[in-house]
Protein backbone atom coordinates (compact mmCIF):
# COMPACT_ATOMS: atom_id res chain seq x y z
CA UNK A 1 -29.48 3.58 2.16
CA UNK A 2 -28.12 0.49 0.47
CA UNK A 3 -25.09 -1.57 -0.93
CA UNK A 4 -26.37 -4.77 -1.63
CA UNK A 5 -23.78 -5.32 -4.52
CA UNK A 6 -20.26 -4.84 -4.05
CA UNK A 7 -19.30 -1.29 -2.34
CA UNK A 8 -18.11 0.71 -4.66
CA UNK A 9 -21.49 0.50 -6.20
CA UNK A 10 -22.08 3.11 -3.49
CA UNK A 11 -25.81 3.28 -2.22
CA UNK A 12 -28.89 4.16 -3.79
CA UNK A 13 -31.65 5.51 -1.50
CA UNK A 14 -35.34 3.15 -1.49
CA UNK A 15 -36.59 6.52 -1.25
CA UNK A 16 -35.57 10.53 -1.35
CA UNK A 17 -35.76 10.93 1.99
CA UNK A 18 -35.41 7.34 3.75
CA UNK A 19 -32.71 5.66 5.50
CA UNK A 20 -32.56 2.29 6.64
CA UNK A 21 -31.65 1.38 9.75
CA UNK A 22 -27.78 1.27 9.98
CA UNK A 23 -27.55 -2.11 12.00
CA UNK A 24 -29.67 -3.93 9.36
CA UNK A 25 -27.55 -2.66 6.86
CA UNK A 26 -24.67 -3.95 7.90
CA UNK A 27 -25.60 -7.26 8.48
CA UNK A 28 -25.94 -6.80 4.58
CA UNK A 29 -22.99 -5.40 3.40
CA UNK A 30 -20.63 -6.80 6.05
CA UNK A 31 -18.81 -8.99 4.03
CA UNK A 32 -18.19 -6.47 1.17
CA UNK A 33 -17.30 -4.54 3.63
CA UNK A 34 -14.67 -6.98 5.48
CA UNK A 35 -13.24 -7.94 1.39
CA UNK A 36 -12.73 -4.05 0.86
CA UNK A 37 -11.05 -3.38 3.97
CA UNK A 38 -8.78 -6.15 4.24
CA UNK A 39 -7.91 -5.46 0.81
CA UNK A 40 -7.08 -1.66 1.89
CA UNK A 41 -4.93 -3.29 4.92
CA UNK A 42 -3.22 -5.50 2.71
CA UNK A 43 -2.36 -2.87 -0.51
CA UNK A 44 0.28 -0.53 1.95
CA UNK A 45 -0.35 -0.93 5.61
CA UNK A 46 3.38 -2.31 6.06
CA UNK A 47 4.34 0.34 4.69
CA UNK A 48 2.65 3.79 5.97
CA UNK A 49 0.17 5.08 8.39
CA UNK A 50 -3.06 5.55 6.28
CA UNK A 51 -4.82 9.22 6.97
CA UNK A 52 -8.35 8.86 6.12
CA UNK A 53 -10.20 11.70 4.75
CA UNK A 54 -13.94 11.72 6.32
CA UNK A 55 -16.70 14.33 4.32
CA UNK A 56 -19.02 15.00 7.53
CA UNK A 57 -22.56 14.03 6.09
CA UNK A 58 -25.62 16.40 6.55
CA UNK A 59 -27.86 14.37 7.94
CA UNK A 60 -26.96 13.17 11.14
CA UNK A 61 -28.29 9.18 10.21
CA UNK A 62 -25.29 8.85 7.88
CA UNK A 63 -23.03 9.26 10.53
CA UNK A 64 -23.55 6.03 11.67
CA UNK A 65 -23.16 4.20 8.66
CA UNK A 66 -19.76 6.28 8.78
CA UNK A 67 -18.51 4.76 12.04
CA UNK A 68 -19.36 1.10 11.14
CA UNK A 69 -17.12 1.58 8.06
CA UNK A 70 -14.69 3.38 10.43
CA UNK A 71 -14.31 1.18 13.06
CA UNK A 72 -14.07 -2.09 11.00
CA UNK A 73 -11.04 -0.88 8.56
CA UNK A 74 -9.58 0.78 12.03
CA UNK A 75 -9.89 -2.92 13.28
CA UNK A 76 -8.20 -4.54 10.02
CA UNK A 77 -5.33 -1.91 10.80
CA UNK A 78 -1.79 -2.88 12.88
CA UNK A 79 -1.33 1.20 13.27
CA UNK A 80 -4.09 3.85 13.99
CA UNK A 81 -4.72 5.75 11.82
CA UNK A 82 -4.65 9.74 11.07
CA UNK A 83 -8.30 11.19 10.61
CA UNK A 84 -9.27 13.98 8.63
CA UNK A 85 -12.59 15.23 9.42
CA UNK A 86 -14.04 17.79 6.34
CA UNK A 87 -16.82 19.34 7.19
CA UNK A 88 -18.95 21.59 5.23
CA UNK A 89 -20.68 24.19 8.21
CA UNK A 90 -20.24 23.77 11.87
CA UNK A 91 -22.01 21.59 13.70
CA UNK A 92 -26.02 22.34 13.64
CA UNK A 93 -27.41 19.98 16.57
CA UNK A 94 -26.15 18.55 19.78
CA UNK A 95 -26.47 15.01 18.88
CA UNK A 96 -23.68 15.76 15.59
CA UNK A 97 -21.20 17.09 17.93
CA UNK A 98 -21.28 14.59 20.40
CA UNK A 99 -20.78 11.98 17.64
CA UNK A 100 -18.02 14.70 16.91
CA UNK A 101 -16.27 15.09 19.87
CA UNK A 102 -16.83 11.08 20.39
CA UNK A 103 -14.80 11.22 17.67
CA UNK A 104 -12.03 13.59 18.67
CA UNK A 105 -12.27 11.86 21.80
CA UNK A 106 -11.15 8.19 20.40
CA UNK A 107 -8.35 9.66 17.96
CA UNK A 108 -7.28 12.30 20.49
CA UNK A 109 -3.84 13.81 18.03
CA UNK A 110 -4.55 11.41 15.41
CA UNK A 111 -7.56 13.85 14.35
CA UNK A 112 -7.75 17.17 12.54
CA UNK A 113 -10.84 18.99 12.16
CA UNK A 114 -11.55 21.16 9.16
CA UNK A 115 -13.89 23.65 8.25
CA UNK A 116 -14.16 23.98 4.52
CA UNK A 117 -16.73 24.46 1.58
CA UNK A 118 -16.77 20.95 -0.23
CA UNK A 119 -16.40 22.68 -3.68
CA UNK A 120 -13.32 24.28 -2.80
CA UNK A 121 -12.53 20.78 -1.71
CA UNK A 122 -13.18 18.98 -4.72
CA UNK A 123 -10.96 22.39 -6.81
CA UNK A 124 -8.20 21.93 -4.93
CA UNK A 125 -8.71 17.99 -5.14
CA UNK A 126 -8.61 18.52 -8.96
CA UNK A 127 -5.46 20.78 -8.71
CA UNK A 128 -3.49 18.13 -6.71
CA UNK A 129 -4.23 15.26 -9.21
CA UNK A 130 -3.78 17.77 -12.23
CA UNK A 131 -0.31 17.77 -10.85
CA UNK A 132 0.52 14.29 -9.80
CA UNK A 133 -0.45 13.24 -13.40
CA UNK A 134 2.59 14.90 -14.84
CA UNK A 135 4.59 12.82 -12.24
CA UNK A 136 4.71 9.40 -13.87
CA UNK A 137 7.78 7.87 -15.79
CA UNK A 138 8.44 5.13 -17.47
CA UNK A 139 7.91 1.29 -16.26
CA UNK A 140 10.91 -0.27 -17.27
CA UNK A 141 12.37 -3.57 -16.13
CA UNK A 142 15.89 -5.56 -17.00
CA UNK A 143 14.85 -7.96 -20.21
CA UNK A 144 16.72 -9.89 -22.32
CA UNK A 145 17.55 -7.73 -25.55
CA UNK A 146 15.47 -9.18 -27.97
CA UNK A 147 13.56 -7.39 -30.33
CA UNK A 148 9.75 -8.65 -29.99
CA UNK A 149 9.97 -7.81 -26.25
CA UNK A 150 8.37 -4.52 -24.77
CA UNK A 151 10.55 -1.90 -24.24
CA UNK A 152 7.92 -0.78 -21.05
CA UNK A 153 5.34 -2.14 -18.38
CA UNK A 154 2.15 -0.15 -19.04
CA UNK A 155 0.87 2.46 -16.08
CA UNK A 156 -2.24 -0.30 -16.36
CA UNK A 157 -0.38 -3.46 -16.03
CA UNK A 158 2.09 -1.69 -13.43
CA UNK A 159 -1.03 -1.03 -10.99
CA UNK A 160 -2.52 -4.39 -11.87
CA UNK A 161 1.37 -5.88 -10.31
CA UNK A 162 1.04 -3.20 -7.30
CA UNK A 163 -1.68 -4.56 -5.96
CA UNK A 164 0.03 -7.72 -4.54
CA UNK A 165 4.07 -7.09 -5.47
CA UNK A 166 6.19 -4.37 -4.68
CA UNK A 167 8.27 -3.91 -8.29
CA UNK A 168 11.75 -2.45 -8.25
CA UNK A 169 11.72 -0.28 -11.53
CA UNK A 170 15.12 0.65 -13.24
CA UNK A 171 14.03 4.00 -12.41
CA UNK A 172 11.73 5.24 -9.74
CA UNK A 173 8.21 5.46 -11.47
CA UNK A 174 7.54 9.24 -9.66
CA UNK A 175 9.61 12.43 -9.74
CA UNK A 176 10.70 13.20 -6.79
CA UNK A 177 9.16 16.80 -5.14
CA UNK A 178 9.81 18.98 -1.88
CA UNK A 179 7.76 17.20 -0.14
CA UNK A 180 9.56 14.22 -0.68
CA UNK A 181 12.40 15.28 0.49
CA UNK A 182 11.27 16.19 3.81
CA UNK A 183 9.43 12.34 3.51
CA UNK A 184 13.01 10.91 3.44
CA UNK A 185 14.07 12.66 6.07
CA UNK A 186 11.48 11.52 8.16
CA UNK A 187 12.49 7.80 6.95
CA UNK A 188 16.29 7.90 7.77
CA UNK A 189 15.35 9.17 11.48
CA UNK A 190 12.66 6.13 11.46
CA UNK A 191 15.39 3.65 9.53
CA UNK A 192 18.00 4.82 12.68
CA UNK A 193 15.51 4.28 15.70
CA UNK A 194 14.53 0.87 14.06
CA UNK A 195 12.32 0.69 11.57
CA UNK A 196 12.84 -0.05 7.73
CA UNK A 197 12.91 1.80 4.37
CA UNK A 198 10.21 1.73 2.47
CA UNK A 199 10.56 0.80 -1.16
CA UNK A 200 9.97 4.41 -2.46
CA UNK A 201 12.66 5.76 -0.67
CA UNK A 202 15.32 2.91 -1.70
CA UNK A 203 15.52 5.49 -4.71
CA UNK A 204 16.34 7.88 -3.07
CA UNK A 205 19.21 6.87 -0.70
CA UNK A 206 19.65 3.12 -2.03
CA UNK A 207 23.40 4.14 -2.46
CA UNK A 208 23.96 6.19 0.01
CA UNK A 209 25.16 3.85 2.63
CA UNK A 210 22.82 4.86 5.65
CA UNK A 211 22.24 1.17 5.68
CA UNK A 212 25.32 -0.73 6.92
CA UNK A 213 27.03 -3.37 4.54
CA UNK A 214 27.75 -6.37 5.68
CA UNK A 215 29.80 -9.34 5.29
CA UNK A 216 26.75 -11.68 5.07
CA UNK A 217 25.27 -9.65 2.05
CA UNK A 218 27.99 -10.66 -0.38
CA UNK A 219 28.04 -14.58 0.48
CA UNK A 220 24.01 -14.13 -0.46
CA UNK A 221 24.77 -12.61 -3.21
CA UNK A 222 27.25 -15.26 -4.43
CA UNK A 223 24.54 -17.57 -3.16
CA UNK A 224 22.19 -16.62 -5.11
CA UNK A 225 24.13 -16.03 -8.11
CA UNK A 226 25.09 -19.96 -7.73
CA UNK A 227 21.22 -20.92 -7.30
CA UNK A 228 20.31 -19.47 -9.98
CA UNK A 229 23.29 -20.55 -12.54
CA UNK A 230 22.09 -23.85 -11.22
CA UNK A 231 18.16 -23.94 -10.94
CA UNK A 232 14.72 -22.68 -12.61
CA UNK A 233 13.36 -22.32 -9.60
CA UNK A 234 15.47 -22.02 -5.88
CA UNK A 235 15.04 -20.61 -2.23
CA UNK A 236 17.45 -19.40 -0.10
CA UNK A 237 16.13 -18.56 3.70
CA UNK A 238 17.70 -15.95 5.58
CA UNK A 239 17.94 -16.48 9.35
CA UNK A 240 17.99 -13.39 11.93
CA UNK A 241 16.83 -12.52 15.63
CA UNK A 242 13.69 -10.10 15.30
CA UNK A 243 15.10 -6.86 15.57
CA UNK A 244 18.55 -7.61 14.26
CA UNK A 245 18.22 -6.45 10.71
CA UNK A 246 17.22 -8.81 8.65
CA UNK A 247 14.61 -7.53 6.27
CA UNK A 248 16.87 -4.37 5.49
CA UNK A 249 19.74 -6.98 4.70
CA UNK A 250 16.69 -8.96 2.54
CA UNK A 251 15.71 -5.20 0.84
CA UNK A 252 19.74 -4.67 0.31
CA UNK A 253 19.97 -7.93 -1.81
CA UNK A 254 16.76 -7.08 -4.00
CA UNK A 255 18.44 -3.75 -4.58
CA UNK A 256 21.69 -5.04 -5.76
CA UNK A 257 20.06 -7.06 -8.01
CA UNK A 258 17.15 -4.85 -9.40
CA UNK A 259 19.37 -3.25 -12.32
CA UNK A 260 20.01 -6.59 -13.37
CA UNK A 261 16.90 -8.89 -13.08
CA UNK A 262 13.63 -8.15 -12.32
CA UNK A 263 12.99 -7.82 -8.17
CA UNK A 264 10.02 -7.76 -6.42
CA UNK A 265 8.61 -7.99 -2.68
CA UNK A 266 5.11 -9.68 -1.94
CA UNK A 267 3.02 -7.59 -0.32
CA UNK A 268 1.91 -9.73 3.37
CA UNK A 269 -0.60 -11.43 3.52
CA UNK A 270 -0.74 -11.85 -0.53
CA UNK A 271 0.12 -15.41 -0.48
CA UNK A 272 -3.14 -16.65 1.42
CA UNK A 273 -5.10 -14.11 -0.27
CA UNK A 274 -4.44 -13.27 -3.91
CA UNK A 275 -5.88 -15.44 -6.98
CA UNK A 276 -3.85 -13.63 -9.60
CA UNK A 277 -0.02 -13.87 -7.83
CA UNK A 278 1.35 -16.71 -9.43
CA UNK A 279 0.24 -14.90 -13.04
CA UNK A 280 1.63 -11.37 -12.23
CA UNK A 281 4.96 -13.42 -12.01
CA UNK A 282 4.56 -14.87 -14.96
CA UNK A 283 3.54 -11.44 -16.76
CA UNK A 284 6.38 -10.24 -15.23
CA UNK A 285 8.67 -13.13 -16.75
CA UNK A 286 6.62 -12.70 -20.28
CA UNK A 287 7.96 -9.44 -20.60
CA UNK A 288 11.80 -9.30 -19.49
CA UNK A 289 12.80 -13.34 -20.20
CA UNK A 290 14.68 -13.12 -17.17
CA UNK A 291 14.79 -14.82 -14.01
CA UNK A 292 12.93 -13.00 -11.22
CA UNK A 293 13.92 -12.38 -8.08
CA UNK A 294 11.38 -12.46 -5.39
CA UNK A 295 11.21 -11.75 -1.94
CA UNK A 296 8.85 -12.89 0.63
CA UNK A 297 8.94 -11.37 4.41
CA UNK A 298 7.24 -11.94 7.27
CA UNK A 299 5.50 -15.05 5.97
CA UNK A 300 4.56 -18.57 7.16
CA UNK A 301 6.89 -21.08 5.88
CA UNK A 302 3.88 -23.70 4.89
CA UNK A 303 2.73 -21.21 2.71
CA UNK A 304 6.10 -20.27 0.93
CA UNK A 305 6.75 -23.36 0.53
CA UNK A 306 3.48 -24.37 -1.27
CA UNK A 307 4.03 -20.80 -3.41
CA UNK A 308 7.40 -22.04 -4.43
């Protein structure tokens, strides 16, 4: 088994019925590996809990291979994630349920254990997708009203922006389902023991007022309205104690503004990482002519300060 090209090449077996030996395969791919995963990390782990969906191999070699992958994006991770173990029969030898049950052992709750046919995987796979496709809306951003401008962001170019910027849409880019609803719920009790909205529920209860207002949002706002009457290009810094509130205050001040200018977060890490940042904003001021209003959280001030 190989990946001697970038993973999601996938492998392609020397032979039928030979596998390498998983050690010296890593020392191959490791560094594909290490780009992918950090990549992974970087695209939403702020955000959620990943749940990673494992199809239990046949032959008992590949579940090595498995584990290497495994433990290194587990590594990469700031919160464990859920398993989902698929497997096609029940175990057939001891040695695959030890590597089982090593597994159940590690991720204790985290881990669910599933006995299905991988066809009826792949069908109801299908069905789910079939379903989400219908989801989509439109990509639409504040622009100046001028006639050569495009009206939308294309689903392309939006995913292209996703991968390092979280965009604030005039409207949210999914319809909202059953199962979101009980996903906000699960937010607001998160939001109240401490934690923070994330961006796709700011549709959802962005003015409802479970987030206190505060006097310090409006002199930011008039701040930033001054900055930006003033300058191309400003920063304003908000100050707060960890703990006290300060990115939700931050998220509040995008959201005021995101009907009127385009607003976007950058996704941590992005600013050591991506090549293509400084041209998504760009793209982003291409298409609307307006000033864009960008947060960054969480970051090193050296490198905000060489971004801006």
């Amino acid at each position: 088994m190989r990946v001697y090209r970038e993973l999601s090449d996938t492998w392609t077996d020397t032979q039928p019925d030979k596998i390498e030996d998983h050690h010296t395969w890593l020392q191959t791919v490791k560094i594909s590996i290490a780009e992918n995963c950090e990549q992974i990390v970087s695209f939403a782990d702020e955000y959620t809990v990943y749940t990673i969906v494992i199809l239990w191999p046949k032959t008992e070699e590949i579940i090595l291979f498995i584990r290497k992958f495994l433990d290194k994006i587990v590594y990469e991770l700031n919160h464990k994630p859920k398993l989902v173990v698929c497997m096609n029969e029940k175990c057939r030898s001891a040695d695959e349920e030890t590597a089982l049950n090593e597994l159940k052992m590690e991720y204790s709750s985290c881990i669910h254990v599933c006995i299905i046919d991988f066809s009826d995987l792949c069908l109801g796979i299908g069905s789910k997708l079939q379903g989400i496709s219908n989801r989509c809306l439109k990509y639409e951003l504040p622009r100046m009203p001028i006639d050569i401008l495009p009206g939308f962001i294309t689903e392309k170019d939006a995913m292209w922006l996703k991968e390092d910027l979280e965009v604030l849409y005039l409207q949210n880019p999914n319809k909202v389902t059953d199962a979101d609803h009980d996903f906000l719920e699960t937010e607001i009790i998160n939001f109240i023991k401490g934690g923070r909205f994330p961006w796709s529920a700011w549709y959802e209860i962005g003015d409802s007022g479970v987030d206190i207002r505060r006097d310090s949002l409006k002199d930011a706002i008039q701040k930033i309205d001054q900055l930006m009457s003033q300058s191309r290009c400003s920063t304003i810094t908000i100050l707060n104690a960890p703990g006290s509130g300060g990115s939700t205050l931050a998220q509040r001040i995008l959201w005021e503004y995101h009907q009127k200018i385009p607003c976007v977060q950058v996704r941590r890490g992005t600013l050591l990482k991506s090549k293509d940042l400084s041209r998504k904003i760009e793209f982003i001021h291409e298409r609307t002519h307006l000033t864009t209003l960008i947060l960054i959280d969480d970051e090193d001030d050296a490198k905000v300060k060489q971004f801006c």
